[in-house]
C-alpha atoms as a PDB file:
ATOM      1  CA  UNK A   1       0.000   0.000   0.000  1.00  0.00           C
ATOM      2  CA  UNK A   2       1.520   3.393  -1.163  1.00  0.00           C
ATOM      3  CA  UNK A   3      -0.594   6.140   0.157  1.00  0.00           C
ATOM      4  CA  UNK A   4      -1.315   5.802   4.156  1.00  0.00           C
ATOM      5  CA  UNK A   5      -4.135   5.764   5.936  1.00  0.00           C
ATOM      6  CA  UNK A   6      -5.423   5.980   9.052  1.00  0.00           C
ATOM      7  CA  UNK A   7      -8.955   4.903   9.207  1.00  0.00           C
ATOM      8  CA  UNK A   8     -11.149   2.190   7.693  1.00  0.00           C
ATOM      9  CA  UNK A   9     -13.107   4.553   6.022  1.00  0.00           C
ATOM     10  CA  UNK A  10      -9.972   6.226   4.567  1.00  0.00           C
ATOM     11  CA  UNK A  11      -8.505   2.997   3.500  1.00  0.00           C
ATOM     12  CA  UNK A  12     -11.921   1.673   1.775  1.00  0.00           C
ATOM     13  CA  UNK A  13     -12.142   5.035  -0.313  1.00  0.00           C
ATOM     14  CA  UNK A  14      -8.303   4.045  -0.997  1.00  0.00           C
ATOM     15  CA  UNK A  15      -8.989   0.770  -2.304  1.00  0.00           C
ATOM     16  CA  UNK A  16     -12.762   2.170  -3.889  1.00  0.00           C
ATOM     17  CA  UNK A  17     -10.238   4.133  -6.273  1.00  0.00           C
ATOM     18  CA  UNK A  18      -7.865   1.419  -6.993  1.00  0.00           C
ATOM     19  CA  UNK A  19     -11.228  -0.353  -8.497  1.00  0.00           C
ATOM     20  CA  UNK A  20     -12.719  -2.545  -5.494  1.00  0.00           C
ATOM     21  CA  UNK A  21     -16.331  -2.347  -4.926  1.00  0.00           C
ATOM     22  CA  UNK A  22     -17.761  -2.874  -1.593  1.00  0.00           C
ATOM     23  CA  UNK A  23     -21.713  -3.213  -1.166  1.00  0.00           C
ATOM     24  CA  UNK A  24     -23.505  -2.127   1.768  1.00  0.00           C
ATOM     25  CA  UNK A  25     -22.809  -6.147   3.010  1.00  0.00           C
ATOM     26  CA  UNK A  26     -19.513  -6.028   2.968  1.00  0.00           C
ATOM     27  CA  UNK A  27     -19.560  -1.962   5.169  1.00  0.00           C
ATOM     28  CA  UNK A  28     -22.073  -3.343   7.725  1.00  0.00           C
ATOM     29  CA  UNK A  29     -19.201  -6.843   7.845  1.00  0.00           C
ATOM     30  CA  UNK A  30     -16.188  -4.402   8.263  1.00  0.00           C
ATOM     31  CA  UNK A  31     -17.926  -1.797  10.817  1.00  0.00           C
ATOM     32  CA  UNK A  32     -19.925  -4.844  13.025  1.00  0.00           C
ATOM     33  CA  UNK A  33     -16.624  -6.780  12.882  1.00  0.00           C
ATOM     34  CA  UNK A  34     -14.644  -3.702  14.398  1.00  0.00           C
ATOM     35  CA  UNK A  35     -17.156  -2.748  16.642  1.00  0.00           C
ATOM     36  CA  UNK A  36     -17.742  -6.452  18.069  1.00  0.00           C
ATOM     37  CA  UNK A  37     -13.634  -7.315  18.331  1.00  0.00           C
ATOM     38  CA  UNK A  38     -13.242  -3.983  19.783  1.00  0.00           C
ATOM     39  CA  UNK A  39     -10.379  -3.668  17.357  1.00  0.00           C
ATOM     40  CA  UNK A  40      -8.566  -0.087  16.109  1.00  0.00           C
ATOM     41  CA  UNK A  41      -8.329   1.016  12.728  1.00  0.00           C
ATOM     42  CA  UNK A  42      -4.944  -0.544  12.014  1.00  0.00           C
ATOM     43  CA  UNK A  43      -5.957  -3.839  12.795  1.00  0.00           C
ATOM     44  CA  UNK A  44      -9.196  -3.489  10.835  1.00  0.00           C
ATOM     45  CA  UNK A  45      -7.457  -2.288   7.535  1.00  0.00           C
ATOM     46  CA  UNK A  46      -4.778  -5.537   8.108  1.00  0.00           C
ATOM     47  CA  UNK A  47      -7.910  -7.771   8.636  1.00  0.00           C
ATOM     48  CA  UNK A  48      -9.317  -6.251   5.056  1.00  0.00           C
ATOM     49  CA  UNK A  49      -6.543  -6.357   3.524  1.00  0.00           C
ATOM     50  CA  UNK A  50      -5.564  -9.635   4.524  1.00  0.00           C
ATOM     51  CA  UNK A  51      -8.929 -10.736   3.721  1.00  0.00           C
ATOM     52  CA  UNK A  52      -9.017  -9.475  -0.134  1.00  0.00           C
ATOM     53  CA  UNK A  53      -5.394 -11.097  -0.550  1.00  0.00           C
ATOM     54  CA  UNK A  54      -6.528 -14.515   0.750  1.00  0.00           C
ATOM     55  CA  UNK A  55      -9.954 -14.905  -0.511  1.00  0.00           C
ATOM     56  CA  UNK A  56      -9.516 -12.791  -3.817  1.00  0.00           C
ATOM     57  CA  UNK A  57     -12.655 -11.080  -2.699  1.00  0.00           C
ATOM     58  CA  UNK A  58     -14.426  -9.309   0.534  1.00  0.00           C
ATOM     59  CA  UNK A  59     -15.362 -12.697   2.660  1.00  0.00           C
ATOM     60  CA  UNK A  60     -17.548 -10.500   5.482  1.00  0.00           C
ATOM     61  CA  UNK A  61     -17.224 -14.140   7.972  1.00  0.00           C
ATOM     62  CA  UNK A  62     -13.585 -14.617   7.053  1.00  0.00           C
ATOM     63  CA  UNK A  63     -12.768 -11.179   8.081  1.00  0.00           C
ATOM     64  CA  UNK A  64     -14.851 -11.207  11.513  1.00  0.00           C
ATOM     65  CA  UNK A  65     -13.036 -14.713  11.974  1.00  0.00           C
ATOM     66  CA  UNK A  66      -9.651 -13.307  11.191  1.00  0.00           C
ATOM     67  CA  UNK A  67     -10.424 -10.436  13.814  1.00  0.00           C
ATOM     68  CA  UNK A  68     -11.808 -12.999  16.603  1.00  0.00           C
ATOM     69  CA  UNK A  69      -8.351 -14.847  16.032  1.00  0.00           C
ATOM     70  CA  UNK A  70      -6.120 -11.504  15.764  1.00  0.00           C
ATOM     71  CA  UNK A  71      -7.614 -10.671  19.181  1.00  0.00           C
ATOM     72  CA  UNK A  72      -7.014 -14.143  20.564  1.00  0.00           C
ATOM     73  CA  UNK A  73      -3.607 -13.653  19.422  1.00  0.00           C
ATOM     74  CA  UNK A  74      -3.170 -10.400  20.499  1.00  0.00           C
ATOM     75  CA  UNK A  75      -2.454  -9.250  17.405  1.00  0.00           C
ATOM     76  CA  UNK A  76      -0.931  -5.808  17.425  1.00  0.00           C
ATOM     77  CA  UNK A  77       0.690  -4.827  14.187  1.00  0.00           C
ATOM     78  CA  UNK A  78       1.207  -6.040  10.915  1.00  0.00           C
ATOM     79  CA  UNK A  79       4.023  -7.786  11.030  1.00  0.00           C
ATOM     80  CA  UNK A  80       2.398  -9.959  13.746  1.00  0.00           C
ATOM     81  CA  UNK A  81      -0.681 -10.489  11.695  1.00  0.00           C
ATOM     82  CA  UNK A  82       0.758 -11.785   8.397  1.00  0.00           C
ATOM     83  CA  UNK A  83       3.229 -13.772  10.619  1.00  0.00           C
ATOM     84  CA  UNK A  84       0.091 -15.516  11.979  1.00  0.00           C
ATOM     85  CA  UNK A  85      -1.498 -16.030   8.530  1.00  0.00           C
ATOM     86  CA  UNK A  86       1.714 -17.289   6.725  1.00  0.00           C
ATOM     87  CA  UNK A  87       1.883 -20.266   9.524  1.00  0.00           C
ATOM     88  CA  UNK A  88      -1.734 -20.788   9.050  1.00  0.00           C
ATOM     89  CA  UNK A  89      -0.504 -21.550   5.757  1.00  0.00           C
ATOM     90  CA  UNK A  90      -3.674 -18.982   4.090  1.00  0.00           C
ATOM     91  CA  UNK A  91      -0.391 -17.006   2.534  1.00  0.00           C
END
């Protein structure tokens, strides 16, 4: 990712540009998933991003399931969270 961001909103419109459409499904996924986790931005936009590279697509469960784990984990960064996915074996 080039440009930063801080905020899931920022990062969608980010990714909106770069051609990725997200329906009102896959919004409601991303903000319920935050808000249930209790997890900040950073770990949100890792948990999308992580999501799109894995499942080629926005997978709402496989995002709320890779922020369930990333708290279980105590994911903090994003170094830590593709560490956890490459010896899941998803990358």
């Amino acid at each position: 990712m080039t440009k930063t961001v801080k905020t899931v909103t920022d990062y969608l419109e980010y990714l909106t540009h770069k051609g990725f459409i997200f329906g009102e499904d896959a919004t409601g996924f991303i903000q319920f998933g935050q808000y249930y986790t209790e997890t900040t931005d950073e770990i949100a936009i890792i948990a999308i991003e992580l999501t799109l590279k894995i499942q080629k697509e926005f997978d709402g469960a496989f995002y709320i399931s890779l922020l369930e784990s990333f708290k279980k984990e105590a994911i903090q960064n994003r170094k830590q969270a593709f560490n956890f996915v490459e010896n899941l074996n998803l990358i």
